[in-house]
C-alpha atoms as a PDB file:
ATOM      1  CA  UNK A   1      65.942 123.550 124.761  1.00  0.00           C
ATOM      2  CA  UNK A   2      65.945 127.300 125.362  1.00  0.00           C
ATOM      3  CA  UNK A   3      69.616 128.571 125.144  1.00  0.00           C
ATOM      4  CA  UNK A   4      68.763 132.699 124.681  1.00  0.00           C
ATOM      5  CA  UNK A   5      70.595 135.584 126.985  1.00  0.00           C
ATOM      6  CA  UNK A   6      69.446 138.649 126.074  1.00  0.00           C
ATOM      7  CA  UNK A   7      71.398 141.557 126.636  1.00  0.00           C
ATOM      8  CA  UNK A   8      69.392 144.403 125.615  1.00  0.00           C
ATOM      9  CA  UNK A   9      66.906 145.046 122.687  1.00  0.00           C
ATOM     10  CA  UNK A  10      69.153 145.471 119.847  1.00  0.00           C
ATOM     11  CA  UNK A  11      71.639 142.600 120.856  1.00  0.00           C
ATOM     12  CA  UNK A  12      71.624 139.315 121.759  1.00  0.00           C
ATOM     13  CA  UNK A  13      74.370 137.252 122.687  1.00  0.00           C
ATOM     14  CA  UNK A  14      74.060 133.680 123.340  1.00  0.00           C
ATOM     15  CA  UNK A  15      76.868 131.753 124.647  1.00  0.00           C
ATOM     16  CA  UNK A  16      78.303 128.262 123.033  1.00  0.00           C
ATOM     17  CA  UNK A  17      81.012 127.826 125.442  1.00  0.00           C
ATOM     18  CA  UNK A  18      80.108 124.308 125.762  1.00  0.00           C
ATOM     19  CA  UNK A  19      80.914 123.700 121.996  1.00  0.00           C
ATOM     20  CA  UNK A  20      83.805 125.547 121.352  1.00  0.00           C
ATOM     21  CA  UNK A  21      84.559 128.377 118.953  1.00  0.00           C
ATOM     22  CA  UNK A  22      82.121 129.082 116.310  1.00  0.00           C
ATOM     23  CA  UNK A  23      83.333 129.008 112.368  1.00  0.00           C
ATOM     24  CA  UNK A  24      80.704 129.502 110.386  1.00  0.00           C
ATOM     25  CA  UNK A  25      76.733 130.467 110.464  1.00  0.00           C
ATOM     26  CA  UNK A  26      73.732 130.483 107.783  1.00  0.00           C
ATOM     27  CA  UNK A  27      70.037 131.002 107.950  1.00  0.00           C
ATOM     28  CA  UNK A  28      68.576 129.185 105.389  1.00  0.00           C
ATOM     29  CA  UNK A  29      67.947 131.403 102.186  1.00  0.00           C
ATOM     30  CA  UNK A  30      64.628 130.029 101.502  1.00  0.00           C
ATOM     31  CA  UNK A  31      60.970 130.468 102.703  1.00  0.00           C
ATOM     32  CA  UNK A  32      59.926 127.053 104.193  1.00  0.00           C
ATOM     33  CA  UNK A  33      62.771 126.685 105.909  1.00  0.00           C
ATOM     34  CA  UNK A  34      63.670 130.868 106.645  1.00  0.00           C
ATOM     35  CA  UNK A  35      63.971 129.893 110.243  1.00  0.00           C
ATOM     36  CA  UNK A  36      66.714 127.714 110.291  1.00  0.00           C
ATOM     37  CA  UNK A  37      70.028 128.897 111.199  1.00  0.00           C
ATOM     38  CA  UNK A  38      73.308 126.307 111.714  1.00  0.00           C
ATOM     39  CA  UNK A  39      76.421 126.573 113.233  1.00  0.00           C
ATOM     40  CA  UNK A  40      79.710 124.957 112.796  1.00  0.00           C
ATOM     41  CA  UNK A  41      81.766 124.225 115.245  1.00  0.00           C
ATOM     42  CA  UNK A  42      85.167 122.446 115.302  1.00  0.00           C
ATOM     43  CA  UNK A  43      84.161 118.350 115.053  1.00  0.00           C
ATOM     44  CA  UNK A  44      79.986 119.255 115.886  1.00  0.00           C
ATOM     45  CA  UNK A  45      77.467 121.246 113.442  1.00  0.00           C
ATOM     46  CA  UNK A  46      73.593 122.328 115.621  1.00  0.00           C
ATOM     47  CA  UNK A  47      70.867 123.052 113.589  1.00  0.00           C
ATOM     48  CA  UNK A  48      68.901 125.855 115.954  1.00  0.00           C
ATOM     49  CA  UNK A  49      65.662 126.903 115.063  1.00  0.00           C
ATOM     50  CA  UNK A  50      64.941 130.592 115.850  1.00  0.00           C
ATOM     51  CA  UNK A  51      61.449 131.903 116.715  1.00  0.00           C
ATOM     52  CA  UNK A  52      61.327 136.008 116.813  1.00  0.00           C
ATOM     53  CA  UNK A  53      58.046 138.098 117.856  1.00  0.00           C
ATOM     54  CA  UNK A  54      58.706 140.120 120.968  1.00  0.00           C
ATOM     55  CA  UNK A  55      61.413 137.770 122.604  1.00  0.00           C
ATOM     56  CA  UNK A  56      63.513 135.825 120.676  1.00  0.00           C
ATOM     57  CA  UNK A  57      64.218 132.376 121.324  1.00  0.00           C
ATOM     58  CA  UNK A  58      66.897 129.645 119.855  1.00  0.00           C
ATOM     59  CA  UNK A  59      65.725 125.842 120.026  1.00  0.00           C
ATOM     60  CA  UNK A  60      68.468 123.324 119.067  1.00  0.00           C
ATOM     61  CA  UNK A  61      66.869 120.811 116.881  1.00  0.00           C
ATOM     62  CA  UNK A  62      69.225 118.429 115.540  1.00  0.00           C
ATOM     63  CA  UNK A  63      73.161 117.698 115.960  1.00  0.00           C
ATOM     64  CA  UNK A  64      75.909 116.292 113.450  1.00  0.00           C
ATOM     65  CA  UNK A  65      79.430 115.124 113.987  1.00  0.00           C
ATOM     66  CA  UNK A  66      82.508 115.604 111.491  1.00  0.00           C
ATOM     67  CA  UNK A  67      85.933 115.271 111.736  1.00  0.00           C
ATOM     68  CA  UNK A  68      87.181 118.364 110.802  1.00  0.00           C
ATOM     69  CA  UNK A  69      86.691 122.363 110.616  1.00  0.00           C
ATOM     70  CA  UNK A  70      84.130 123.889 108.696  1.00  0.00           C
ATOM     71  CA  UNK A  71      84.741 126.766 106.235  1.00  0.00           C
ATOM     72  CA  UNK A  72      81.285 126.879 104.285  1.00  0.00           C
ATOM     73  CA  UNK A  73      77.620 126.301 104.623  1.00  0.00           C
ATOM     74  CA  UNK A  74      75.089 125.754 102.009  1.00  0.00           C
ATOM     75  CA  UNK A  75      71.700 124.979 103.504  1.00  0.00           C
ATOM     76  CA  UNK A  76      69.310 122.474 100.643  1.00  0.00           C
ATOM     77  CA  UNK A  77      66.065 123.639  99.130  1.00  0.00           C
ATOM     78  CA  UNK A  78      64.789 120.091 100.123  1.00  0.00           C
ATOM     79  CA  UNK A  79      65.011 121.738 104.124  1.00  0.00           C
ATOM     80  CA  UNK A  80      61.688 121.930 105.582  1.00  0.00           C
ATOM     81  CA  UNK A  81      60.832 122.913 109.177  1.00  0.00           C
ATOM     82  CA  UNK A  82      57.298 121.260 109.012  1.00  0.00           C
ATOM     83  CA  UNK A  83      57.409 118.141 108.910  1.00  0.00           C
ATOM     84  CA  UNK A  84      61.166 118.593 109.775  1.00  0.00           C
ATOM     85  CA  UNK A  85      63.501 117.768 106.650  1.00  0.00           C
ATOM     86  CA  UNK A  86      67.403 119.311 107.166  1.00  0.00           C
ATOM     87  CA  UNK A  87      69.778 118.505 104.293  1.00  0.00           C
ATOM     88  CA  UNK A  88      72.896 120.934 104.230  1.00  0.00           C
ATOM     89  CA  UNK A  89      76.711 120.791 102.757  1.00  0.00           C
ATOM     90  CA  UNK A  90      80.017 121.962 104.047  1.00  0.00           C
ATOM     91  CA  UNK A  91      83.061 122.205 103.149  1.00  0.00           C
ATOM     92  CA  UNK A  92      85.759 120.417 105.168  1.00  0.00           C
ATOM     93  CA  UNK A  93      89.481 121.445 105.532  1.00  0.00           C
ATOM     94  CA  UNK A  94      90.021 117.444 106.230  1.00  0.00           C
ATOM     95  CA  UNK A  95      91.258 115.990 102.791  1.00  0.00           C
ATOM     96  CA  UNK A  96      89.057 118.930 101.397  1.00  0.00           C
ATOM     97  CA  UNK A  97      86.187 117.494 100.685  1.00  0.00           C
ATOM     98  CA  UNK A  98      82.554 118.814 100.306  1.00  0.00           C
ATOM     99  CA  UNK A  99      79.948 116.316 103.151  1.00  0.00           C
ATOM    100  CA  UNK A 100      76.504 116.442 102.620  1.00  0.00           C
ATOM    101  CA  UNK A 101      74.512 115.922 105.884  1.00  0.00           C
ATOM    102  CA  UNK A 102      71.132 114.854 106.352  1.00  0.00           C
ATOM    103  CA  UNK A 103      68.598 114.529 109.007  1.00  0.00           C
ATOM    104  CA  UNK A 104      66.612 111.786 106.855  1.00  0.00           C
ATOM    105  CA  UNK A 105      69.675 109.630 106.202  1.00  0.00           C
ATOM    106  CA  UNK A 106      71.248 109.638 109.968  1.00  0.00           C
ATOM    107  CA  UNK A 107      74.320 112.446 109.689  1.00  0.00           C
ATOM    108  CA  UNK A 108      76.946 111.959 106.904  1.00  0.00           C
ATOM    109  CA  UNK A 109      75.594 110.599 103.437  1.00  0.00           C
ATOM    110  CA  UNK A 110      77.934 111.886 101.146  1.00  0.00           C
ATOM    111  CA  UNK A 111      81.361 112.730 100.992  1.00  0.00           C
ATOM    112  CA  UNK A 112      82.139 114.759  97.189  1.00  0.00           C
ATOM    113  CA  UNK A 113      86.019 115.086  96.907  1.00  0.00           C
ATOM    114  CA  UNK A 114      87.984 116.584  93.856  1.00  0.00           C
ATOM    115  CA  UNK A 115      89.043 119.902  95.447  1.00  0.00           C
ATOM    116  CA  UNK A 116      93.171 119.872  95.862  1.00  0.00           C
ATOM    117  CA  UNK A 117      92.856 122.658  98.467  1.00  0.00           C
ATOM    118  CA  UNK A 118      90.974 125.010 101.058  1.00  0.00           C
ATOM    119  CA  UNK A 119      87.145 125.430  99.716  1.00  0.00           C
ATOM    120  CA  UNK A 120      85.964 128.934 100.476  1.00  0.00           C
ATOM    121  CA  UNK A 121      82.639 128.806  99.567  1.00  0.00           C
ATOM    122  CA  UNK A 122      79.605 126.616  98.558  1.00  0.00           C
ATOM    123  CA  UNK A 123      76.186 127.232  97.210  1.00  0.00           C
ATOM    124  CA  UNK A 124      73.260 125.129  96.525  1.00  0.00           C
ATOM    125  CA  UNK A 125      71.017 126.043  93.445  1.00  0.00           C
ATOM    126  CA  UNK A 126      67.370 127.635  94.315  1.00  0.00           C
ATOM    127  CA  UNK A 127      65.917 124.724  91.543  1.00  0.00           C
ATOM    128  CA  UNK A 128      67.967 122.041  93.777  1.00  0.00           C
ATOM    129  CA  UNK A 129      69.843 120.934  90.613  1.00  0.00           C
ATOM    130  CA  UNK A 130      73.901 121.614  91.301  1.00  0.00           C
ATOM    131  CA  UNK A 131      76.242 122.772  94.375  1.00  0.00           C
ATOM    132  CA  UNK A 132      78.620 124.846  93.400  1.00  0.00           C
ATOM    133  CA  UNK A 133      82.166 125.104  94.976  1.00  0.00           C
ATOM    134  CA  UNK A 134      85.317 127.596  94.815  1.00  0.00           C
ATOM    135  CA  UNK A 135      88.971 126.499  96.110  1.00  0.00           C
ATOM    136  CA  UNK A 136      92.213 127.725  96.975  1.00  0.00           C
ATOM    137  CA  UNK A 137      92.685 125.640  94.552  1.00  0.00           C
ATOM    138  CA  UNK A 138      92.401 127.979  92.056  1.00  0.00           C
ATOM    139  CA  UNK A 139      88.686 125.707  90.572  1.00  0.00           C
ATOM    140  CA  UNK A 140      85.263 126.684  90.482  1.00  0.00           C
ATOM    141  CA  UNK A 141      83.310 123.049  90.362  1.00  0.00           C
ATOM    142  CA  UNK A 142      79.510 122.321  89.843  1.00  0.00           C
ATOM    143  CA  UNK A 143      78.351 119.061  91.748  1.00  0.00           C
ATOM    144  CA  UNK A 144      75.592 117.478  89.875  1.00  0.00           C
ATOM    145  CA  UNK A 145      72.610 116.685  92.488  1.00  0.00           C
ATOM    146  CA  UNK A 146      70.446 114.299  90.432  1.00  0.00           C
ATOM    147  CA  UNK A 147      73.445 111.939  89.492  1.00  0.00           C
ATOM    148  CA  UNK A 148      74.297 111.107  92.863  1.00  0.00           C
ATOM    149  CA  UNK A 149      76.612 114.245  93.221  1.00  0.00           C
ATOM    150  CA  UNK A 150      79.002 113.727  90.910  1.00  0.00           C
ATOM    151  CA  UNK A 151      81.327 116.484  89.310  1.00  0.00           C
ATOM    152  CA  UNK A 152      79.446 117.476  86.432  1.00  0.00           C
ATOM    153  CA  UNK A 153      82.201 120.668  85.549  1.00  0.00           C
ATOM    154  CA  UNK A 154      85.314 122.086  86.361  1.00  0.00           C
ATOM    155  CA  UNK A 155      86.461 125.653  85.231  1.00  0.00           C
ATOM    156  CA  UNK A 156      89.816 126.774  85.925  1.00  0.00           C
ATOM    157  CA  UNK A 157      89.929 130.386  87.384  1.00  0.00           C
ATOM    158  CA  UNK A 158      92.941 133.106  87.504  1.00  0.00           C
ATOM    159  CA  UNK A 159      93.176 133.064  91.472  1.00  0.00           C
ATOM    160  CA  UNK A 160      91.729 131.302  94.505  1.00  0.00           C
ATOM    161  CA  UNK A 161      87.778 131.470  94.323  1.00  0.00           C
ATOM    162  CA  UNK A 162      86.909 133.261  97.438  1.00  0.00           C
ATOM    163  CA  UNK A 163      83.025 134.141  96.683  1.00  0.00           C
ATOM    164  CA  UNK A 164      79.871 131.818  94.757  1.00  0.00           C
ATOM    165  CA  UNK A 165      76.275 132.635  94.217  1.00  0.00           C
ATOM    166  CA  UNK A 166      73.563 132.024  92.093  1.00  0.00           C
ATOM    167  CA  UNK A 167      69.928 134.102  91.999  1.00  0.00           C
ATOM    168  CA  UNK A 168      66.153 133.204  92.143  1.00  0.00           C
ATOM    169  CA  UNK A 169      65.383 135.148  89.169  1.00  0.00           C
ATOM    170  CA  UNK A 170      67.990 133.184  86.875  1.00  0.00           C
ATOM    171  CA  UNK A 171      68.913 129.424  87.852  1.00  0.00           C
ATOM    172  CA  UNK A 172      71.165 129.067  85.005  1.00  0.00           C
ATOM    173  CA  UNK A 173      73.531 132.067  85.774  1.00  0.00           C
ATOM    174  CA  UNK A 174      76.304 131.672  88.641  1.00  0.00           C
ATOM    175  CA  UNK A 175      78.502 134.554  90.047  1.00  0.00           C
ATOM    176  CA  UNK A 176      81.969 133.495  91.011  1.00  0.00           C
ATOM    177  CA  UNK A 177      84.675 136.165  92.468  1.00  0.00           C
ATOM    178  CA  UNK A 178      88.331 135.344  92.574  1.00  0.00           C
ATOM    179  CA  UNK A 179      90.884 136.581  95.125  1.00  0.00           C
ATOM    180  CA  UNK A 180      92.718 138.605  92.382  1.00  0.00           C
ATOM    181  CA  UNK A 181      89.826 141.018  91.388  1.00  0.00           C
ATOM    182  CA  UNK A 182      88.168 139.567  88.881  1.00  0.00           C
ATOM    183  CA  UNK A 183      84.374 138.478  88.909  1.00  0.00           C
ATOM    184  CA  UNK A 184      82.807 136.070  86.311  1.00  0.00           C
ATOM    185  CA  UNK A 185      79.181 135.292  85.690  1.00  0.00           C
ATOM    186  CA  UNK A 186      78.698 131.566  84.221  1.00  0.00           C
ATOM    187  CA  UNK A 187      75.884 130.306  82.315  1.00  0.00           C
ATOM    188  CA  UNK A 188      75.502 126.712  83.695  1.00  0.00           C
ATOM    189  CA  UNK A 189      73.665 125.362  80.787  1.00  0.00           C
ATOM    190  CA  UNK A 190      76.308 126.057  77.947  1.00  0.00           C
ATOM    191  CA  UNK A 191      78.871 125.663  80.948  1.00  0.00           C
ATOM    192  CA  UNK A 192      80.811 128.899  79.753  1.00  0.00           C
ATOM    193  CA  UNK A 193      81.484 132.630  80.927  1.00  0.00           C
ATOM    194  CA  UNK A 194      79.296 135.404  80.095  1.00  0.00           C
ATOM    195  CA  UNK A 195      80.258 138.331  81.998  1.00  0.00           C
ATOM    196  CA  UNK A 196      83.821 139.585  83.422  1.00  0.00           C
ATOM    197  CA  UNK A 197      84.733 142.438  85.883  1.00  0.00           C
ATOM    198  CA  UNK A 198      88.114 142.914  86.257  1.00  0.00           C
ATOM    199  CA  UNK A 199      88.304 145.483  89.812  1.00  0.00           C
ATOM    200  CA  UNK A 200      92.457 145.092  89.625  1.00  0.00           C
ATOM    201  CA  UNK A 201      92.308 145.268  93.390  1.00  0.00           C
ATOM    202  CA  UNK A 202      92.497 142.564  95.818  1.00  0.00           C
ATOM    203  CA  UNK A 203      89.070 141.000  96.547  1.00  0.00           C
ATOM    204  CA  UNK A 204      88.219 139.622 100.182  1.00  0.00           C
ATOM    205  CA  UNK A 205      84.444 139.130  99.331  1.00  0.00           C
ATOM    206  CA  UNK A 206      81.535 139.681  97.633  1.00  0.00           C
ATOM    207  CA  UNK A 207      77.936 139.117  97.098  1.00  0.00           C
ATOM    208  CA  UNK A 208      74.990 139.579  94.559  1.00  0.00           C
ATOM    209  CA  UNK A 209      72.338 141.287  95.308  1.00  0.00           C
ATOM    210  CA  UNK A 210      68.871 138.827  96.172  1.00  0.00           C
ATOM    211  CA  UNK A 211      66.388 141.229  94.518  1.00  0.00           C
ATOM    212  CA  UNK A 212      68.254 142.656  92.223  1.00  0.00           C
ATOM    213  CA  UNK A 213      70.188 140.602  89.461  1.00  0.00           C
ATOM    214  CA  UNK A 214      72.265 144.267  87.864  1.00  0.00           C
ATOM    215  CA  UNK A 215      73.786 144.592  91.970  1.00  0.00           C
ATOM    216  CA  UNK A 216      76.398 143.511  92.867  1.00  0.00           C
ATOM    217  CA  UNK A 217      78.794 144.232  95.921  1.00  0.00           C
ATOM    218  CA  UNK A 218      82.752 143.363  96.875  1.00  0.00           C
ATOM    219  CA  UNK A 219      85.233 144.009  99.661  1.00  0.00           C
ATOM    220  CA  UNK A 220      88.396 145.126  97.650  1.00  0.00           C
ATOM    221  CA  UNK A 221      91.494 146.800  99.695  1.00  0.00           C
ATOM    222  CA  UNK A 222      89.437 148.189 102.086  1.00  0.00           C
ATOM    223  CA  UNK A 223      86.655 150.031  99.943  1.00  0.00           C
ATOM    224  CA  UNK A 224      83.048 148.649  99.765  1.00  0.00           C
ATOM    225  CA  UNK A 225      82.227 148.568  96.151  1.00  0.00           C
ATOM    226  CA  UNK A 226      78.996 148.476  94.113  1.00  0.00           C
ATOM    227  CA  UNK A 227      78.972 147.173  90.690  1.00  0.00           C
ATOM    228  CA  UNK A 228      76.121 147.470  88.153  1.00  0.00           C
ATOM    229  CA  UNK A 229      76.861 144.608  86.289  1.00  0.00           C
ATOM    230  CA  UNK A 230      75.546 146.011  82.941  1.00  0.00           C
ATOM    231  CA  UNK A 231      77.964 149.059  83.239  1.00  0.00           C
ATOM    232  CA  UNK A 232      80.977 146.920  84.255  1.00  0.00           C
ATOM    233  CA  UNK A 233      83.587 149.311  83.334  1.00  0.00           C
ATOM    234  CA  UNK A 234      83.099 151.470  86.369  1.00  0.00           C
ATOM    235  CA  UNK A 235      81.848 151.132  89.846  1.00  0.00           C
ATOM    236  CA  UNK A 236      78.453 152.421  90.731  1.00  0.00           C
ATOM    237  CA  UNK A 237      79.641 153.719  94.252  1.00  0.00           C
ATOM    238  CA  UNK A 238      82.733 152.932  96.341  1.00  0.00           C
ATOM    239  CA  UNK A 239      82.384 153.692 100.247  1.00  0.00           C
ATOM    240  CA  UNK A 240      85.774 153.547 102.231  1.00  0.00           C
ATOM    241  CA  UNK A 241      86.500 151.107 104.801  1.00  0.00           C
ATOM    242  CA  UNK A 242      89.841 150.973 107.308  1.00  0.00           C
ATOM    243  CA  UNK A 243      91.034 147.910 106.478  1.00  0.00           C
ATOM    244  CA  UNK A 244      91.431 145.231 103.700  1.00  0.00           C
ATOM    245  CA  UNK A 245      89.906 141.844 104.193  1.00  0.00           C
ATOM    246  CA  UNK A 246      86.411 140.847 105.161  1.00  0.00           C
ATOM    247  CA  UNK A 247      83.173 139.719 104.493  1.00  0.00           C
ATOM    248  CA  UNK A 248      80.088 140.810 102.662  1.00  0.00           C
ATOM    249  CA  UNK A 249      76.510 140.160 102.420  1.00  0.00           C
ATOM    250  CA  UNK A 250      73.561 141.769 101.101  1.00  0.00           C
ATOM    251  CA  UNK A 251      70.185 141.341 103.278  1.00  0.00           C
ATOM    252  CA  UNK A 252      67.326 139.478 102.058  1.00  0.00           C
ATOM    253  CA  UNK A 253      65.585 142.664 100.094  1.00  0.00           C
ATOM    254  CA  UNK A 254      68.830 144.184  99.290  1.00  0.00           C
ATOM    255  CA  UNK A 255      68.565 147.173 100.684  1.00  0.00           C
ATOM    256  CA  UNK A 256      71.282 146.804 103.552  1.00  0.00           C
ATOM    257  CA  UNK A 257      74.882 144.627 103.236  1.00  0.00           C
ATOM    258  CA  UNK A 258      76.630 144.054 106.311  1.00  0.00           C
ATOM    259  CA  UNK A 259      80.829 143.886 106.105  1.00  0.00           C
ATOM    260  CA  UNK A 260      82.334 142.220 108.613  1.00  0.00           C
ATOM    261  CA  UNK A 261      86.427 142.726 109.155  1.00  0.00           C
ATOM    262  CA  UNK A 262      88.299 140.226 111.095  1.00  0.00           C
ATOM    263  CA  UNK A 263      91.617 142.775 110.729  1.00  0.00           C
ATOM    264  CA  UNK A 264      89.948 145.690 111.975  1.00  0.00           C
ATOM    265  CA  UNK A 265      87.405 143.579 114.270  1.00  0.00           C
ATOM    266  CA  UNK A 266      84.111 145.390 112.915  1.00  0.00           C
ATOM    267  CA  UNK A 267      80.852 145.047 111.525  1.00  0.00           C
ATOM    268  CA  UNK A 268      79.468 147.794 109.785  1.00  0.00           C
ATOM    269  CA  UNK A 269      76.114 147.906 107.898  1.00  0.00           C
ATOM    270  CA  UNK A 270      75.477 150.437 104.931  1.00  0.00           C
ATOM    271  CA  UNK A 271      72.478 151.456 103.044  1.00  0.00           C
ATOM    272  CA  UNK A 272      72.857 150.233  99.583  1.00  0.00           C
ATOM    273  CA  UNK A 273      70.929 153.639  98.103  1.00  0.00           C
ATOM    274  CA  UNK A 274      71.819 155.991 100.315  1.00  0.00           C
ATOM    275  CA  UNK A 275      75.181 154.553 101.483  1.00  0.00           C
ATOM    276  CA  UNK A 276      74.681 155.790 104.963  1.00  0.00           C
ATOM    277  CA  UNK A 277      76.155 153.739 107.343  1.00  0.00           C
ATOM    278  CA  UNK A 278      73.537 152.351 109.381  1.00  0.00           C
ATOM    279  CA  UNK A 279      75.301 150.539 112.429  1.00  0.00           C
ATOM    280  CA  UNK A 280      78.984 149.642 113.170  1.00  0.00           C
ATOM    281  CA  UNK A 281      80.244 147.880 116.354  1.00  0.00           C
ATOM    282  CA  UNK A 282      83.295 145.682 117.131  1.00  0.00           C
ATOM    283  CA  UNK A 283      83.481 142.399 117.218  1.00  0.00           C
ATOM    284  CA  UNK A 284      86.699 140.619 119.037  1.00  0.00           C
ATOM    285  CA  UNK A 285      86.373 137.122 116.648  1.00  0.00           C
ATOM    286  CA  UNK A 286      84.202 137.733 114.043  1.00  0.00           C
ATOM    287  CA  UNK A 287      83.045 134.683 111.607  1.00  0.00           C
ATOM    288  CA  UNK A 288      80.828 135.490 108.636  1.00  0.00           C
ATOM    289  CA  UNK A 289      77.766 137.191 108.611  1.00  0.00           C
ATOM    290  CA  UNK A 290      74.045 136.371 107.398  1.00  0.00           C
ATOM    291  CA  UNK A 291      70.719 137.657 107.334  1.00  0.00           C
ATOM    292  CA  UNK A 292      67.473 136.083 108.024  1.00  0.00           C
ATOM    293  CA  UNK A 293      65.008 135.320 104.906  1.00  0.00           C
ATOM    294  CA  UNK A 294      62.844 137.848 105.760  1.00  0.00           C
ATOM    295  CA  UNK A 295      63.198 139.687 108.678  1.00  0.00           C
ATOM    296  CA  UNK A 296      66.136 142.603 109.119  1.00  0.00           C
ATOM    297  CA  UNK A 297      68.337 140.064 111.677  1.00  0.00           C
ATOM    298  CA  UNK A 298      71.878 140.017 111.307  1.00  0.00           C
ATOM    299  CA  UNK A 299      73.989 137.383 113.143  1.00  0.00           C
ATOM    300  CA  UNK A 300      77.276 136.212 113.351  1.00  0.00           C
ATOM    301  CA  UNK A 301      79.791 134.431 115.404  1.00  0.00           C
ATOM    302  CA  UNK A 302      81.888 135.696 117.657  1.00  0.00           C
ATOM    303  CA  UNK A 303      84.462 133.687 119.521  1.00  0.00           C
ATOM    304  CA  UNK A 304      82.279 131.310 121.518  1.00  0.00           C
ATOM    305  CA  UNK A 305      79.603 133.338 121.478  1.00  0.00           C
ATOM    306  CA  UNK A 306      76.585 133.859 118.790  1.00  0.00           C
ATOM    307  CA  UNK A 307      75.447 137.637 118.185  1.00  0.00           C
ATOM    308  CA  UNK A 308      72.467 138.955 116.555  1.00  0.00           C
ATOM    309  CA  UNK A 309      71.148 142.356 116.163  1.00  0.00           C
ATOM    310  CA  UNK A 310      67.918 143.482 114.872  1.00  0.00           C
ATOM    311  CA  UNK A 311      68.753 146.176 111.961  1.00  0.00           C
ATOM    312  CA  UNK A 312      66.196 149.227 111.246  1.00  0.00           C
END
């Protein structure tokens, strides 16, 4: 099924009217899978792949139902386009609970609940050992894959998590950043803190850098900050945005992140070097924004509507 408009070269803006507003979008973060990208909508997740040369073109694959509204994504390592594997989590604002979905296992096979509020964000491992969750509830949990899911830890944070992430280069370390300011790096295997940033600004977002482990970026009343993690006392660069709120993420090399503002209705994308501002445009209903695996894509949701832009 072939369900591209495009608009002009840069853009292209497909419409979903037929499934409601979009809440959330990922493209897979890993190479045998890198052209995956799935979109929640209210009650219905599609899994589309995308095919890019000259013309690009979206293909829905597979469909799930939930009862519910998304607010995360995590796509599995076990995803595979050939021969055609999907296995992703979200979270759920019903009861709160994290669903795993799989193609394999027809839809819905397995519901992990614990969380006592909103779950912000979600993040499988690149090993395919945990999934790690942050709350509203003021939690940061780690689901243990190979024992059927289960909660394997629970560490009790200062604010609301808003942010989680781990990195290819280190399995065992995961970044967590709290609504208050503060950002913690954990070391799974001794399940304890090892690094703390305290910004003493509100934090919206933030993100760590794919190719390089010292980077890391956050959205904190409305400045774009860059944090080398080894010099945590001060920030590496600050770039002034508009507004407060938003969200942030760093392209697959690391050399762009792309802020998107749902105040201000913008997306702007800076140079992480340079910190040029590469492209800004408006965007009415903005979800969040992600990046393809390897090629400079950005996309997003907007209203009923999914956008992507080719960034150079």
């Amino acid at each position: 099924m072939n369900i591209t408009k495009q608009r002009s070269d840069s853009l292209t803006r497909v419409d979903f009217s037929n499934y409601g507003n979009i809440l959330r979008v990922t493209f897979s973060p890993f190479e045998w899978s890198q052209d995956l990208l799935i979109i929640a909508f209210p009650n219905k997740i599609i899994v589309v792949h995308f095919k890019y040369n000259d013309t690009l073109e979206l293909q829905i694959l597979s469909e799930f139902h939930y009862g519910g509204l998304c607010t995360a994504i995590s796509i599995s390592p076990e995803t595979n386009i050939l021969p055609l594997n999907i296995k992703f989590c979200i979270a759920n604002t019903k009861e709160f609970v994290l669903q795993v979905f799989s193609k394999e296992e027809d839809s819905l096979c397995k519901i992990l609940a614990g969380h006592k509020s909103y779950i912000n964000d979600i993040k499988y491992d690149f090993e395919n050992n945990y999934i790690a969750s942050v709350s509203d509830d003021c939690t940061l949990k780690i689901w243990s894959i190979s024992s059927n899911y289960n909660c394997l830890a629970t560490f009790k944070l200062s604010s609301p998590g808003v942010s989680t992430c781990w990195h290819k280069e280190d399995n065992s370390k995961l970044f967590v950043a709290e609504k208050s300011g503060i950002m913690k790096f954990y070391n799974i295997n001794t399940q304890s803190p090892i690094i703390s940033i305290d910004i003493c600004k509100g934090l919206s977002s933030a993100d760590w850098s794919p190719t390089d482990s010292k980077l890391v970026g956050s959205l904190n009343m409305g400045e774009l900050v860059f944090w080398d993690i080894t010099k945590s006392s001060t920030p590496r660069q600050t770039f002034i945005y508009s507004s407060n709120g938003g969200n942030i993420k760093f392209s697959a090399f690391g050399e762009l992140v792309a802020c998107v503002n749902k105040l201000e209705c913008s997306l702007k994308v800076t140079h992480t070097r340079t910190m040029q501002l590469k492209f800004s445009t408006f965007i009415s209903l903005p979800t969040n924004v992600c990046w393809h695996f390897k090629l400079p894509i950005l996309c997003l949701g907007d209203d009923k509507h999914l956008c992507l832009w080719k960034i150079v």
